[in-house]
PDB file of N, CA and C in Angstrom:
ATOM      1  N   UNK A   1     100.607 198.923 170.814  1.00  0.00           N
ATOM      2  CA  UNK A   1     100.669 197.467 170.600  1.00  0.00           C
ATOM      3  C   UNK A   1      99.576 196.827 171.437  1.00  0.00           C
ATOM      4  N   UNK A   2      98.742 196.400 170.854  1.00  0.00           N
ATOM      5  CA  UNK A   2      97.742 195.319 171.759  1.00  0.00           C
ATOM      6  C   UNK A   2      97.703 193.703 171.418  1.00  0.00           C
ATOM      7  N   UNK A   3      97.535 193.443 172.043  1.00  0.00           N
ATOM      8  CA  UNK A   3      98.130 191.700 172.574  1.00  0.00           C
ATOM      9  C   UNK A   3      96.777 191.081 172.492  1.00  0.00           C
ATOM     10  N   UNK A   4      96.319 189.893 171.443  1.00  0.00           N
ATOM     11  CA  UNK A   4      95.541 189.275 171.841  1.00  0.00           C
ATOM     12  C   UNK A   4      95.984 187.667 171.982  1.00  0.00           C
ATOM     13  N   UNK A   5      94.983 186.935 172.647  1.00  0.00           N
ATOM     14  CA  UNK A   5      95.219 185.717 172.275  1.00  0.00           C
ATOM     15  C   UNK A   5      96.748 185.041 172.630  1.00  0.00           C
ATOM     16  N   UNK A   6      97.425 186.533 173.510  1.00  0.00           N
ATOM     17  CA  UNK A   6      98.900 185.889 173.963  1.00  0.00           C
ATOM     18  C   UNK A   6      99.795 185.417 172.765  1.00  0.00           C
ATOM     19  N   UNK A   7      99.543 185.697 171.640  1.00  0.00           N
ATOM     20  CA  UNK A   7     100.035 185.404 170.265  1.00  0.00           C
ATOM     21  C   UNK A   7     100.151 186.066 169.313  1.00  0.00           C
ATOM     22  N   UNK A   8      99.002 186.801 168.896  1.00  0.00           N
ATOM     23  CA  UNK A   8      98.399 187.478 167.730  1.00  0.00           C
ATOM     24  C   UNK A   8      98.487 189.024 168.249  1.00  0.00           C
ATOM     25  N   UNK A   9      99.492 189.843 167.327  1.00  0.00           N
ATOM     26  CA  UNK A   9      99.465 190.985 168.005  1.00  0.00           C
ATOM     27  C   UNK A   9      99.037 192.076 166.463  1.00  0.00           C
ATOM     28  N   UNK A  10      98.202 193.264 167.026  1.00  0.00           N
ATOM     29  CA  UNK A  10      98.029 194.273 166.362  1.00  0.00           C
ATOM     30  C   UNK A  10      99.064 195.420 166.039  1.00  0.00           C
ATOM     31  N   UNK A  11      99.282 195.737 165.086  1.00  0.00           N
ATOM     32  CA  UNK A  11     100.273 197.129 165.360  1.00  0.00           C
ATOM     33  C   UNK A  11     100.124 198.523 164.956  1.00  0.00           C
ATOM     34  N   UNK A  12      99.635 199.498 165.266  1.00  0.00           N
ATOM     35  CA  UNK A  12      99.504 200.622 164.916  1.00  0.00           C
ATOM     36  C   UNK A  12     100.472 201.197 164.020  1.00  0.00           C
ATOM     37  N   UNK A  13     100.087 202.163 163.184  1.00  0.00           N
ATOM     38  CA  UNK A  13     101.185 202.393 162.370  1.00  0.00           C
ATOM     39  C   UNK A  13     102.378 203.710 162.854  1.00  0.00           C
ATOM     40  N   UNK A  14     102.411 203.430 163.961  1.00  0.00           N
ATOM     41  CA  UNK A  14     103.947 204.202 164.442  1.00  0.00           C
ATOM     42  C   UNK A  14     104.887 203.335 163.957  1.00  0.00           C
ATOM     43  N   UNK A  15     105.901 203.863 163.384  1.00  0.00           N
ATOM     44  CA  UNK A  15     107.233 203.153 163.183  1.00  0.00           C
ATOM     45  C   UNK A  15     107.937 202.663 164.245  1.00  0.00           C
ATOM     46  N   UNK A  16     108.001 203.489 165.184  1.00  0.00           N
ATOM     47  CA  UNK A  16     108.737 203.619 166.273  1.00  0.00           C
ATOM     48  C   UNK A  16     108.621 202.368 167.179  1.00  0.00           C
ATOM     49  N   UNK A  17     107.397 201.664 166.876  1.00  0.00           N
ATOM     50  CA  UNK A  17     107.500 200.242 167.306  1.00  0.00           C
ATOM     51  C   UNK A  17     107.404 198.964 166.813  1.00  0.00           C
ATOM     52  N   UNK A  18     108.334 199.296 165.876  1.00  0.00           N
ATOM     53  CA  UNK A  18     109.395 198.224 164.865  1.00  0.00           C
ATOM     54  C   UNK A  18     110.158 197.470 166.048  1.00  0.00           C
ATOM     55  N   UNK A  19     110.855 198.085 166.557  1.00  0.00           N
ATOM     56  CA  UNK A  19     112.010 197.087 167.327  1.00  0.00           C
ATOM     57  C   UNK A  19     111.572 196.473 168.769  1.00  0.00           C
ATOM     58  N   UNK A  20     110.514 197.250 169.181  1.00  0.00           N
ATOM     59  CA  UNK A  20     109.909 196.463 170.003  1.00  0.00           C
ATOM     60  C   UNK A  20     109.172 195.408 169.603  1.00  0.00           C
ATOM     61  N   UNK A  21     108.533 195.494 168.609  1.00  0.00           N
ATOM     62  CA  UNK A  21     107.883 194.181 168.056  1.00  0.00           C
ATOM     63  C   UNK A  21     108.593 193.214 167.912  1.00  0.00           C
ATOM     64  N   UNK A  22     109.717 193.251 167.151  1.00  0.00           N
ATOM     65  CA  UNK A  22     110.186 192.459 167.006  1.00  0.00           C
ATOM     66  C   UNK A  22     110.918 191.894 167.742  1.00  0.00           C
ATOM     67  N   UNK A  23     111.443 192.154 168.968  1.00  0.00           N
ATOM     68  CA  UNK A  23     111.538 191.707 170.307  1.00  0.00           C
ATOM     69  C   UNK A  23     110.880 191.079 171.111  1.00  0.00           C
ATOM     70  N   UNK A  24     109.716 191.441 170.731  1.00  0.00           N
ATOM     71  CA  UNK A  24     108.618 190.690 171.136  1.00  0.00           C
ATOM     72  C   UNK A  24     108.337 189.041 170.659  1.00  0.00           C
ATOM     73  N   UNK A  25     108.423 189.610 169.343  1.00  0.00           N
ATOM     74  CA  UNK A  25     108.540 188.247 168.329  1.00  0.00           C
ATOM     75  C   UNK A  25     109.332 187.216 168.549  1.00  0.00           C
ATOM     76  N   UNK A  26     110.749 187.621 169.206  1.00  0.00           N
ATOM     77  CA  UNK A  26     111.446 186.596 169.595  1.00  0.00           C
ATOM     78  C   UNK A  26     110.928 185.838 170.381  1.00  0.00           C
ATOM     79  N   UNK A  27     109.930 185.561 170.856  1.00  0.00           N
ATOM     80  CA  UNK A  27     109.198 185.323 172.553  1.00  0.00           C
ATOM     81  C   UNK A  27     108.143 184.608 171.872  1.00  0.00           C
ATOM     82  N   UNK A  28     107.635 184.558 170.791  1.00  0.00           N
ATOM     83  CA  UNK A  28     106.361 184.474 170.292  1.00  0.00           C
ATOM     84  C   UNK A  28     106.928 183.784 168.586  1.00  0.00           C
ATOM     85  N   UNK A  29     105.420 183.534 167.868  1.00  0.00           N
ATOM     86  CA  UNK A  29     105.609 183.018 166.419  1.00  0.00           C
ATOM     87  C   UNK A  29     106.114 184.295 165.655  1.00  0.00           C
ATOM     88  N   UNK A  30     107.303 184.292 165.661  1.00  0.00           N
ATOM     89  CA  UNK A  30     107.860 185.441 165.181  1.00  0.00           C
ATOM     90  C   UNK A  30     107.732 185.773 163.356  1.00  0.00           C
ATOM     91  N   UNK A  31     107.314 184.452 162.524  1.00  0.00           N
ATOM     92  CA  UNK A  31     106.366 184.951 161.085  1.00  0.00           C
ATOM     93  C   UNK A  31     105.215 185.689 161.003  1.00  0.00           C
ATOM     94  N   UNK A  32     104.121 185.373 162.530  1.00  0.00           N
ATOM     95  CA  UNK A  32     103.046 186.175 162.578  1.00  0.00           C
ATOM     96  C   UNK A  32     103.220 187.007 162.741  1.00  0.00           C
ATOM     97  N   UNK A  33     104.521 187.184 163.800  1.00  0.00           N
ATOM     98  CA  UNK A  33     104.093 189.130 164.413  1.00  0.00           C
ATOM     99  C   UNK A  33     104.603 189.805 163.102  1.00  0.00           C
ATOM    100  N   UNK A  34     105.722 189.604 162.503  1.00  0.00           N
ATOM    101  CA  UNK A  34     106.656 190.365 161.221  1.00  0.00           C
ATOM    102  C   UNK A  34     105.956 190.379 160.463  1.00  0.00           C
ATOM    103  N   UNK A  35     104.788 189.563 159.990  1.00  0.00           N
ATOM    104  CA  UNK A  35     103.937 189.568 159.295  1.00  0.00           C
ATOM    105  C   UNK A  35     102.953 190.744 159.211  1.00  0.00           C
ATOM    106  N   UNK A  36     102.446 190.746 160.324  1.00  0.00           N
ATOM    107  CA  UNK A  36     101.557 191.867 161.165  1.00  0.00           C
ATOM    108  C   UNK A  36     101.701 192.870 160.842  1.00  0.00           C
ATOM    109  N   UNK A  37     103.525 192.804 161.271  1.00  0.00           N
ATOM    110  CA  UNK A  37     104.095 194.489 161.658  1.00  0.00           C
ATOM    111  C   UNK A  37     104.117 194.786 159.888  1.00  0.00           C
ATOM    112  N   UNK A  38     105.050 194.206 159.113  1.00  0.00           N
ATOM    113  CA  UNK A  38     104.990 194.473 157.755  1.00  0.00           C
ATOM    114  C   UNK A  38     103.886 194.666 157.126  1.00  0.00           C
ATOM    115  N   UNK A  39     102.536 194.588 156.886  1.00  0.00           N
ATOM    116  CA  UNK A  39     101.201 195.105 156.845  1.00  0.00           C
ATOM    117  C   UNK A  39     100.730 196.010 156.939  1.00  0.00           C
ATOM    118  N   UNK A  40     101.049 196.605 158.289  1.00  0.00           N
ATOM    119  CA  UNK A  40     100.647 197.770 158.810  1.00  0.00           C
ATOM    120  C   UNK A  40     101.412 198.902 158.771  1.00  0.00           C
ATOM    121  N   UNK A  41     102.813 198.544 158.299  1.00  0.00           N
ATOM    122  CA  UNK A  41     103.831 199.602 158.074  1.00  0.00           C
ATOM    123  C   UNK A  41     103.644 200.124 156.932  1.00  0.00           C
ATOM    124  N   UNK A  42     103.563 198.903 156.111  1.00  0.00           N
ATOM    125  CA  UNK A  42     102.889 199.406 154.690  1.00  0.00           C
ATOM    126  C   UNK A  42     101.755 199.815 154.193  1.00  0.00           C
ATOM    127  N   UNK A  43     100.943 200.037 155.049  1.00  0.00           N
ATOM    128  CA  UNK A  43      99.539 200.413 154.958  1.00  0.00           C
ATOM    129  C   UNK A  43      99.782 201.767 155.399  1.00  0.00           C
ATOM    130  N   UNK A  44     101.099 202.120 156.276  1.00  0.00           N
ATOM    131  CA  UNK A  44     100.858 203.519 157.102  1.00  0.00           C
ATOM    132  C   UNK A  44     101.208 204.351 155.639  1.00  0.00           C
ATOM    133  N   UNK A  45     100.217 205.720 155.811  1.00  0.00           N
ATOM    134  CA  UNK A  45     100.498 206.718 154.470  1.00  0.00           C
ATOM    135  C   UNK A  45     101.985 207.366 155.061  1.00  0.00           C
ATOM    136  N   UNK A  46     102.427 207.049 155.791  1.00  0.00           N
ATOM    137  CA  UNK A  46     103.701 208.193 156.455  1.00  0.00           C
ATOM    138  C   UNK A  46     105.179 207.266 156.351  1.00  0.00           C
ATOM    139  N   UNK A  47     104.684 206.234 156.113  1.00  0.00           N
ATOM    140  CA  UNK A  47     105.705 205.056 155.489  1.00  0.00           C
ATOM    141  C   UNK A  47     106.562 205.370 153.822  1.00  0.00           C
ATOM    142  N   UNK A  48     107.557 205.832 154.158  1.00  0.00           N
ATOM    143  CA  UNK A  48     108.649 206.123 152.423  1.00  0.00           C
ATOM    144  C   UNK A  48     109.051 205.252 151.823  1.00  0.00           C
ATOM    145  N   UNK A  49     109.193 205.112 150.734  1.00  0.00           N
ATOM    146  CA  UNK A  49     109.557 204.463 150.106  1.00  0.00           C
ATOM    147  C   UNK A  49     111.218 203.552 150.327  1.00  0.00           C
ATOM    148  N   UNK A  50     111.557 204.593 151.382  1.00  0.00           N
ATOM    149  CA  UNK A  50     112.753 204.141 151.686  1.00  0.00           C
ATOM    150  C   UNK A  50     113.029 203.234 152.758  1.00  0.00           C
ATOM    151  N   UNK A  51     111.811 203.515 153.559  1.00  0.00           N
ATOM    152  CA  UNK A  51     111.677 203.029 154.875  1.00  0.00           C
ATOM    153  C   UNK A  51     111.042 201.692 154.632  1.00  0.00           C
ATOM    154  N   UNK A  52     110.480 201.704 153.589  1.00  0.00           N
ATOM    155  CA  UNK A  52     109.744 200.155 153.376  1.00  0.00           C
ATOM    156  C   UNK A  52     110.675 199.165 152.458  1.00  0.00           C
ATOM    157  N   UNK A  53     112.130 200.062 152.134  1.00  0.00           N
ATOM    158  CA  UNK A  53     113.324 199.096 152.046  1.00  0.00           C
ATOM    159  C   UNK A  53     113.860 199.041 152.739  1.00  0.00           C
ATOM    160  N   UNK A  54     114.242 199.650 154.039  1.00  0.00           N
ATOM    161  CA  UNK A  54     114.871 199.555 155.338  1.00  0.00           C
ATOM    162  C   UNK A  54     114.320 198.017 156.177  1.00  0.00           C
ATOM    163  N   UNK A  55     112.588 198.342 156.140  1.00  0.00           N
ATOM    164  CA  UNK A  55     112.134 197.205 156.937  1.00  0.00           C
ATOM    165  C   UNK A  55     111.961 195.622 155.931  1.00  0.00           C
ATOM    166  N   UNK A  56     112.211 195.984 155.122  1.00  0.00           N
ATOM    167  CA  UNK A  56     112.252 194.845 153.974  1.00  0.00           C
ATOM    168  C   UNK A  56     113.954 193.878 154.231  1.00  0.00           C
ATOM    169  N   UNK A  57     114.813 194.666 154.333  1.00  0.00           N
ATOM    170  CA  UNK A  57     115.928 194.120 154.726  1.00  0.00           C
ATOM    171  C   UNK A  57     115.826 193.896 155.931  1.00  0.00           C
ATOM    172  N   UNK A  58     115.390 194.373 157.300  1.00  0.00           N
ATOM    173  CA  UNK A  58     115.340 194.394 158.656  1.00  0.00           C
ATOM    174  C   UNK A  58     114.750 193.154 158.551  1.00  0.00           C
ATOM    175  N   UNK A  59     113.534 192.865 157.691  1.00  0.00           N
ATOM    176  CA  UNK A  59     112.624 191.825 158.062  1.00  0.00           C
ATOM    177  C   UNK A  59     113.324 190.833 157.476  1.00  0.00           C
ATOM    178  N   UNK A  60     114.119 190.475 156.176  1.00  0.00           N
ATOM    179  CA  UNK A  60     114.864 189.383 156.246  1.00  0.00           C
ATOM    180  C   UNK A  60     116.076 189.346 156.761  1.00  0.00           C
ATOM    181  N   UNK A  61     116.621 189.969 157.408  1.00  0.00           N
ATOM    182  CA  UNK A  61     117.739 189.193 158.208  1.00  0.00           C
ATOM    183  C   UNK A  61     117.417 188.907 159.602  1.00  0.00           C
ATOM    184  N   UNK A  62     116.197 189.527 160.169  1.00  0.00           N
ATOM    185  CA  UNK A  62     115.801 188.571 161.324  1.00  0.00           C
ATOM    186  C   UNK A  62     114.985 187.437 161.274  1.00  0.00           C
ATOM    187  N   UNK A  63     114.759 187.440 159.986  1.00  0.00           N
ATOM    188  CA  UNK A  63     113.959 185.786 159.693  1.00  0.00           C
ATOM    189  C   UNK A  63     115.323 185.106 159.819  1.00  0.00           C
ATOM    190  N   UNK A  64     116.337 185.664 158.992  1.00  0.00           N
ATOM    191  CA  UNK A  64     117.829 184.645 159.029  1.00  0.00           C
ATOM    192  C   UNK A  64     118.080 184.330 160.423  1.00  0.00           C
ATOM    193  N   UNK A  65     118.212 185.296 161.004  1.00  0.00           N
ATOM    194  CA  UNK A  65     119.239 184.893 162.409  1.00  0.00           C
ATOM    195  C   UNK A  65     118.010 184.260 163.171  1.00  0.00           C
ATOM    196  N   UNK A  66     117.157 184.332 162.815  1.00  0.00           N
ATOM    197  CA  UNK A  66     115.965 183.291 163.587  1.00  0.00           C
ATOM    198  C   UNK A  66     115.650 182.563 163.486  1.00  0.00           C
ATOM    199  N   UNK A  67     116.376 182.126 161.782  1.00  0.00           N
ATOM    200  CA  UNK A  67     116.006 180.617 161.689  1.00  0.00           C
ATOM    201  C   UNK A  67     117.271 179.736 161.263  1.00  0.00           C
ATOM    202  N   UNK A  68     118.377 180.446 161.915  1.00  0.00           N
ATOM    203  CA  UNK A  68     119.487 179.707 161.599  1.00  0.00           C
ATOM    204  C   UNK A  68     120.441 180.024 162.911  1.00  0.00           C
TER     205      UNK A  68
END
């Protein structure tokens, strides 16, 4: 994970730092980082088909509880 701009974060395509990101995000514009992270997850070739419905649901219910 590299940090620029105290805002704008990069994410490598390890999975494994899904939940830190988004922990992070709480702290921060949390559409950009999920944004980010969803990009790059889906860009990773090691990303399943299953896993990119896992983070598809992950990613909307923490938009919910984050914006309600």
């Amino acid at each position: 994970l590299e940090v620029l701009n105290d805002r704008k974060y990069i994410v490598n395509d390890d999975w494994g730092l899904l939940e830190s990101v988004l922990q992070i995000g709480a702290l921060y514009d949390i559409k950009e980082v999920i944004d980010r992270v969803e990009e790059s997850l889906i860009r990773s070739r090691n990303l399943t088909a299953a896993e990119k419905l896992l983070f598809a649901d992950k990613h909307d219910s923490f938009r919910f509880i984050k914006l309600h």
